[in-house]
Protein backbone atom coordinates (compact mmCIF):
# COMPACT_ATOMS: atom_id res chain seq x y z
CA UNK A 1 55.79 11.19 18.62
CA UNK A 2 52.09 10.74 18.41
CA UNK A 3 49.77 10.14 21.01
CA UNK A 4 46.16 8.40 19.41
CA UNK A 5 43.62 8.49 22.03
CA UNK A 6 41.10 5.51 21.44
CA UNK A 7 37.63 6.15 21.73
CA UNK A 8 34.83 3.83 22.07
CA UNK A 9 31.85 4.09 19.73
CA UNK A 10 28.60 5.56 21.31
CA UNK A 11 27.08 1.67 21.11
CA UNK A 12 30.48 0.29 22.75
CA UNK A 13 30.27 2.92 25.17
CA UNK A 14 26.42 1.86 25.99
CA UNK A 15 27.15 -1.79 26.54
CA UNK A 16 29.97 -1.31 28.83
CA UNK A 17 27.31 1.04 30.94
CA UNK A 18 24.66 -1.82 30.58
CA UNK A 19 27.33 -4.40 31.71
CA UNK A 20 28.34 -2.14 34.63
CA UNK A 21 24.81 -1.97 35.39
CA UNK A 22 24.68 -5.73 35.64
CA UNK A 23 27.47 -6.07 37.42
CA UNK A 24 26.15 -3.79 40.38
CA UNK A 25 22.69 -4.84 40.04
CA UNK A 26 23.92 -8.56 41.06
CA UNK A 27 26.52 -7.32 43.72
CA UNK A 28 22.82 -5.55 44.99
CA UNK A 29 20.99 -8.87 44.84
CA UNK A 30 24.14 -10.32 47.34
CA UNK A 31 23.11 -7.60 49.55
CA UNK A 32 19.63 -7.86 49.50
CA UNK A 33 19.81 -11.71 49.98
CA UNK A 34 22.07 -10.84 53.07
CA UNK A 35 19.69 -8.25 54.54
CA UNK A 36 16.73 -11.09 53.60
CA UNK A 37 15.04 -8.27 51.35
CA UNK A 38 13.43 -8.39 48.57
CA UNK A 39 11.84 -4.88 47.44
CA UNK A 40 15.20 -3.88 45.72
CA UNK A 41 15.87 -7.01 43.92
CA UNK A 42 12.28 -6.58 42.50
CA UNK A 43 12.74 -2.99 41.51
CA UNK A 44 16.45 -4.28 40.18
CA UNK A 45 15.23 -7.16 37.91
CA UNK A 46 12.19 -4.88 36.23
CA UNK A 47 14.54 -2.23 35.55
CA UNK A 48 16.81 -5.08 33.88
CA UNK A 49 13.80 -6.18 31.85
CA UNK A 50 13.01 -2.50 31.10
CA UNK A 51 16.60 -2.14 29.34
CA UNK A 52 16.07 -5.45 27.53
CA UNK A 53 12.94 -4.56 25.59
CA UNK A 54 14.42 -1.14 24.54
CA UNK A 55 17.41 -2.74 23.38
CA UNK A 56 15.33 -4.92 21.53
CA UNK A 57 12.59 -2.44 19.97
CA UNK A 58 14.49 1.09 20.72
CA UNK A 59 11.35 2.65 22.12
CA UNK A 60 8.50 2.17 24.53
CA UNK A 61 5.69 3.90 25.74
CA UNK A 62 5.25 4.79 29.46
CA UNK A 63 1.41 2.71 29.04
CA UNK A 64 2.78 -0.28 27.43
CA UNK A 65 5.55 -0.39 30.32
CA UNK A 66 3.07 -0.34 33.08
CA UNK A 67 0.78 -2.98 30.92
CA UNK A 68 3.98 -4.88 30.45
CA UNK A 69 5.35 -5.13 34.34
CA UNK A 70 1.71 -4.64 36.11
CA UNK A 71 2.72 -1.46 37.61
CA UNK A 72 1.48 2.19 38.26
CA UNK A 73 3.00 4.74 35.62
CA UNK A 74 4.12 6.20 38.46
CA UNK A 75 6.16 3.11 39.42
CA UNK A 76 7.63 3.51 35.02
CA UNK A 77 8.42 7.23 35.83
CA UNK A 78 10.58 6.53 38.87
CA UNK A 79 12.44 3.13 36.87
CA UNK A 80 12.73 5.89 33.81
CA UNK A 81 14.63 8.68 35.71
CA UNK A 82 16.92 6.01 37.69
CA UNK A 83 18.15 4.29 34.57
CA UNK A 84 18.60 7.92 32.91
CA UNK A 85 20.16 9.15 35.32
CA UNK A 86 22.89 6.23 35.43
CA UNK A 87 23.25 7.29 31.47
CA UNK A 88 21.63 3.36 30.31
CA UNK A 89 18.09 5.49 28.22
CA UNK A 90 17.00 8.65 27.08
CA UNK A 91 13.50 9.82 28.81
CA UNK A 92 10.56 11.42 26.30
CA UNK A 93 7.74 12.58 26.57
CA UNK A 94 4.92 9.79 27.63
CA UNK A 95 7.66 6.84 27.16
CA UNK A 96 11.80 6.32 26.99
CA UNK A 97 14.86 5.12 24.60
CA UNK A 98 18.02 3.50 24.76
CA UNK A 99 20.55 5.85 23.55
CA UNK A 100 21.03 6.93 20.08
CA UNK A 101 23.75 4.32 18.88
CA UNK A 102 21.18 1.49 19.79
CA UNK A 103 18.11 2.77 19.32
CA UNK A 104 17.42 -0.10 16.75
CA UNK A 105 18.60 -3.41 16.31
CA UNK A 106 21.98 -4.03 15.49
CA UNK A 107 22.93 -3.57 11.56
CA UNK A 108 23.96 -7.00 11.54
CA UNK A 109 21.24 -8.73 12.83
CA UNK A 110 19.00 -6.82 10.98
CA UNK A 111 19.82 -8.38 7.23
CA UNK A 112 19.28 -11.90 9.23
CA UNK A 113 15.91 -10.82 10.57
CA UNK A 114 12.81 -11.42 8.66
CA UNK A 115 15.23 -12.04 5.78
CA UNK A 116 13.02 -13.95 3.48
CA UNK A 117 10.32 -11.68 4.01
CA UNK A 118 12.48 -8.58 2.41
CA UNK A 119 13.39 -10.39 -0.30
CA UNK A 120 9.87 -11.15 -1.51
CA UNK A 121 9.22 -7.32 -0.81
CA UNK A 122 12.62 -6.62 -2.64
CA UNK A 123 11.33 -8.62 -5.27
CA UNK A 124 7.86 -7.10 -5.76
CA UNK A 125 9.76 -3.46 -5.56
CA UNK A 126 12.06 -4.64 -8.82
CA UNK A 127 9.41 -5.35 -10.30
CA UNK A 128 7.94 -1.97 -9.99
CA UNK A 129 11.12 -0.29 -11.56
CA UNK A 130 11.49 0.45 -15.47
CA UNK A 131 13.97 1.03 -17.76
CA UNK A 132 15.34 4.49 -17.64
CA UNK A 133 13.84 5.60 -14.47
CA UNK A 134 15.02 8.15 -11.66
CA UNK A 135 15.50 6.65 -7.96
CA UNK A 136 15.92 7.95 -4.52
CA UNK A 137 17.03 5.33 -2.09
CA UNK A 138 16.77 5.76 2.03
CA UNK A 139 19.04 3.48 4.13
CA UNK A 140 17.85 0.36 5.17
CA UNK A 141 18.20 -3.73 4.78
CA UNK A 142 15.03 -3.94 2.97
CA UNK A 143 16.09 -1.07 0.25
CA UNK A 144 19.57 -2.91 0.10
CA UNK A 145 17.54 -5.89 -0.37
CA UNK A 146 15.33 -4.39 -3.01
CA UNK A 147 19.31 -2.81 -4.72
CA UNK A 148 20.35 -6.25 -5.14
CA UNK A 149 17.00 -7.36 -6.62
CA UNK A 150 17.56 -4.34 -8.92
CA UNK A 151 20.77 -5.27 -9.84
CA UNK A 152 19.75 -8.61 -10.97
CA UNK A 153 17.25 -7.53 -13.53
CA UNK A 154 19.83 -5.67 -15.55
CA UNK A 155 17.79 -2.92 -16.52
CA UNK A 156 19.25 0.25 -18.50
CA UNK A 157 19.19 4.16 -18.02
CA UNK A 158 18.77 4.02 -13.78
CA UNK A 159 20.19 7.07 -12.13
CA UNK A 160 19.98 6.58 -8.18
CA UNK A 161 20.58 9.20 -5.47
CA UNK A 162 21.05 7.66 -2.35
CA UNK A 163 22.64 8.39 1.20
CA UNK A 164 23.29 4.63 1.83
CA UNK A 165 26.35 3.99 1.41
CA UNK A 166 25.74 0.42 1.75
CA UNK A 167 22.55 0.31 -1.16
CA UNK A 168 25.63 1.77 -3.61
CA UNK A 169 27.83 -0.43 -3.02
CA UNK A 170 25.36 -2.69 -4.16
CA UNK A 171 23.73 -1.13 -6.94
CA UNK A 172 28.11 -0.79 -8.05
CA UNK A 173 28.08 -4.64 -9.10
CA UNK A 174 26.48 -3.40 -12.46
CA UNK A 175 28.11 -0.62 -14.05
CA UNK A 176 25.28 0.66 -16.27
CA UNK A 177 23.71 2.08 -13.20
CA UNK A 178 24.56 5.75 -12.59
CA UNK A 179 24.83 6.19 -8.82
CA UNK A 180 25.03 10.12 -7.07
CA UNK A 181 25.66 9.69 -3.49
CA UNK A 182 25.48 12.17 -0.86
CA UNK A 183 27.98 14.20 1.27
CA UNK A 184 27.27 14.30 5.32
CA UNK A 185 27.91 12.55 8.24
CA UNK A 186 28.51 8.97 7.98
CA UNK A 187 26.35 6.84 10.58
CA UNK A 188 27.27 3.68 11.54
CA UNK A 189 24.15 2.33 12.72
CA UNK A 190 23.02 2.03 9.15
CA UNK A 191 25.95 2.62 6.69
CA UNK A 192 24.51 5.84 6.10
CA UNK A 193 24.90 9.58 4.93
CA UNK A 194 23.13 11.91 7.45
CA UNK A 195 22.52 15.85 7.95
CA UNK A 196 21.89 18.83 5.89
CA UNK A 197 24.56 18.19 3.46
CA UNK A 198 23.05 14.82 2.52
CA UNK A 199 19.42 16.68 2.90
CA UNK A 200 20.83 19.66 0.31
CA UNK A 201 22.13 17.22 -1.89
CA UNK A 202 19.22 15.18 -3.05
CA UNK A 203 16.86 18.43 -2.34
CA UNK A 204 19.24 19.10 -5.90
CA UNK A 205 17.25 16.13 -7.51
CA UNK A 206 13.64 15.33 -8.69
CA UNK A 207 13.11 11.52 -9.09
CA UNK A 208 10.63 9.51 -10.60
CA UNK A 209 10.59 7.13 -7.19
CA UNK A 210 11.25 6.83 -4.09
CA UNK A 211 12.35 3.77 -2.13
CA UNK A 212 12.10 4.16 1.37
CA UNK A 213 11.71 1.54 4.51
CA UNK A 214 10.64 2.78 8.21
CA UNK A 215 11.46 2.16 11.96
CA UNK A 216 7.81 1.49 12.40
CA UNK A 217 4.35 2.03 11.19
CA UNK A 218 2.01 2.95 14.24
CA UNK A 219 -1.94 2.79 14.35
CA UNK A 220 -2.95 5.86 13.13
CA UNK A 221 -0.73 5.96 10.23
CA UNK A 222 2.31 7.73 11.24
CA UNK A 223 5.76 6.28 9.36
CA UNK A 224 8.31 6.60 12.39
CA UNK A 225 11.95 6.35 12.90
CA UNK A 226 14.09 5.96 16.20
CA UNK A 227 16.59 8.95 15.49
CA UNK A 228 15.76 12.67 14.20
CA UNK A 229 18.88 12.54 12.00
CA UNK A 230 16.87 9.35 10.27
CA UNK A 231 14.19 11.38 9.22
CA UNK A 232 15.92 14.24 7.52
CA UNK A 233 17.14 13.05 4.59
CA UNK A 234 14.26 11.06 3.79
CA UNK A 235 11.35 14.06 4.08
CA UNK A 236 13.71 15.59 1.40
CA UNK A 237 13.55 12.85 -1.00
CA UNK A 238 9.79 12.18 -0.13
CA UNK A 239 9.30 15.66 -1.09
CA UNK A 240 10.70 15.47 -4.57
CA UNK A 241 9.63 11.95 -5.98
CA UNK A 242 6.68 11.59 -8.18
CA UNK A 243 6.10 8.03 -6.87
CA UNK A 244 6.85 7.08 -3.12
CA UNK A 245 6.75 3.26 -2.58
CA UNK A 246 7.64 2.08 1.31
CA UNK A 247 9.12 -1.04 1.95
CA UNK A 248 7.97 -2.48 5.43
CA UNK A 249 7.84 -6.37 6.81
CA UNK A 250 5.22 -7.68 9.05
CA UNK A 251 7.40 -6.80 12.27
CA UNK A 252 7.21 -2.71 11.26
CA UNK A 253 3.63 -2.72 11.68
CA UNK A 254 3.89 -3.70 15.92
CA UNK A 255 7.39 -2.03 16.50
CA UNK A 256 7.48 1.38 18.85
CA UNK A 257 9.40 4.53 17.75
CA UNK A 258 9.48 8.08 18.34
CA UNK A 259 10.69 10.02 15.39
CA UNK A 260 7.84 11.35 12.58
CA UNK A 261 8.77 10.89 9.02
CA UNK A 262 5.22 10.85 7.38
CA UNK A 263 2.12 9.39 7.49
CA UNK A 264 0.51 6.69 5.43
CA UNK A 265 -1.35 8.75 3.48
CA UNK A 266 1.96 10.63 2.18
CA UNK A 267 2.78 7.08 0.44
CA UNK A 268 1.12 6.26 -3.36
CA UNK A 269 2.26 2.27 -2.23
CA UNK A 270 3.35 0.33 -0.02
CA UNK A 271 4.59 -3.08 -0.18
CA UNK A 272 4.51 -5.83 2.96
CA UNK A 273 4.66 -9.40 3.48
CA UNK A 274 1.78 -10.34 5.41
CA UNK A 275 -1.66 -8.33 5.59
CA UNK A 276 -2.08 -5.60 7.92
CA UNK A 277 -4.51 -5.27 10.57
CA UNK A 278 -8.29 -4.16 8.86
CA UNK A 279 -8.02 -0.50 10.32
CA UNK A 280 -4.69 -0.53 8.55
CA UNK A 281 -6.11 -1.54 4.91
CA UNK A 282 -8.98 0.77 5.81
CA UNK A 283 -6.65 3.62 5.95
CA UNK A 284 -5.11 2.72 3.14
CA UNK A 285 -8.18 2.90 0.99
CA UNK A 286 -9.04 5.74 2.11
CA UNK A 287 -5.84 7.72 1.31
CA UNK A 288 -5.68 5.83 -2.21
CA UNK A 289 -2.74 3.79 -1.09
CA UNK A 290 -1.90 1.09 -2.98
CA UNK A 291 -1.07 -2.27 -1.12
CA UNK A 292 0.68 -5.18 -2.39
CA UNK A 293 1.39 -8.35 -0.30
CA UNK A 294 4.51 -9.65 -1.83
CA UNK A 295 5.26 -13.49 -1.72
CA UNK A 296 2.09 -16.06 -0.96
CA UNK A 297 -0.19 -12.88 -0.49
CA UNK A 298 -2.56 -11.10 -3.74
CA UNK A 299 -2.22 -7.31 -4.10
CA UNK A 300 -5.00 -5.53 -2.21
């Protein structure tokens, strides 16, 4: 007879934590009522608030917490170490995360958010692709977006090498594309291929373009993701593509995250739906980055 032990996912493992925190947080706020306090229930509720906007934007900066609650960073430090200690976010340097499995938004919700937006980028990356070219694809909604857009224009000759498991599924509803995907460990988080069999694998290949989206694009230029295991696959396909074209909404360009992919300059275009800030098409210029606005918006 065989015993299967069930284990719980990292994320389902996360929420129950947060829940338990919730639960014990309002069995504190009895207590406090009861001993007519109200220190801990303001400590409690910050420290709530504090989970809420990581789980929302998987990183945060120890400045923007003390800009966001009106605190000393002193005050950030202390609600940092409690909640790590009780398991609920993973302390860094200068800010904090939630833990790994939700250290962006949830894979579902993410091909509802700014939906339209990646399709007009999807659409204005098609566009971009010829007949018989070479393709490296990075996870992502917007590069699954920008598969199906592919997939739609029918084109001939494509080879792609991808570690998204979900852009190949995809790019499989036309059989004249040839797809190579690569080995590693399978992430669920993003229907991915991660690790240095996936990084080995497409190190194999040298590709006319790359595809790539991003976690978030911070002011002075740096392309950032909210895992390290994010980032390894795609420095190896950045490495070996002639072109390198990233795909990032509106949203990208105010998000937080910790983990260094590139910078700006390391891109020959990138493609949004909304003009960035003037620094931001400053730096652009400077590097000889090409910017197109995709839907209402004129290429810059």
């Amino acid at each position: 007879m065989f015993v299967i032990e069930r284990k719980d996912s990292l994320n389902v493992v996360f929420r129950k934590q947060y829940f338990r925190f919730r639960a014990s947080r309002h069995a504190r706020i009895i207590a406090a009522h009861h001993r007519s306090t109200f220190v801990p229930m303001q400590i409690e509720s910050r420290q709530d608030r504090i989970l809420e906007m990581l789980m929302r934007r998987g990183y945060a900066g120890i400045d923007e917490l003390v800009a966001s609650f009106d605190v000393t960073p002193q005050t950030i430090r202390r609600d940092l170490q409690d909640l790590a200690d009780r398991g609920l976010l993973r302390r860094h340097h200068g800010g904090a995360s939630v833990m790994s499995s939700t250290a962006n938004t949830e894979y579902a919700h993410r091909h509802i958010e700014n939906a339209t937006e990646k399709a007009h980028i999807a659409a204005a990356a098609a566009n971009l692709i010829t007949p018989g070219s070479s393709i490296f694809m990075t996870p992502g909604t917007t590069v699954e977006a920008t598969a199906a857009a592919i997939v739609e224009r029918k084109m001939t000759g494509l080879h792609v090498i991808t570690n998204s498991t979900a852009a190949a599924r995809i790019l499989g509803r036309d059989p004249r594309i040839a797809i190579h995907v690569s080995g590693g460990l399978w992430q669920q988080n993003n229907h991915a291929l991660s690790g240095p069999a996936a990084a080995e694998f497409v190190s194999r290949y040298r590709c006319d373009v790359l595809l790539t989206s991003i976690g978030s694009v911070d002011a002075d230029g740096w392309l950032l993701e909210f895992r390290d295991e994010e980032t390894v696959v795609a420095k190896a396909m950045l490495a070996n593509a002639r072109r390198r074209i990233l795909l990032a909404d509106h949203s990208k360009f105010t998000r937080v995250a910790a983990c260094k992919l590139a910078e700006l300059a390391d891109m020959t275009t990138v493609i949004t739906d909304r003009e960035p800030s003037k620094a931001m098409m400053k730096m652009m210029r400077d590097s000889k980055c090409e910017l197109i606005v995709a839907g209402d918006g004129q290429d810059s």
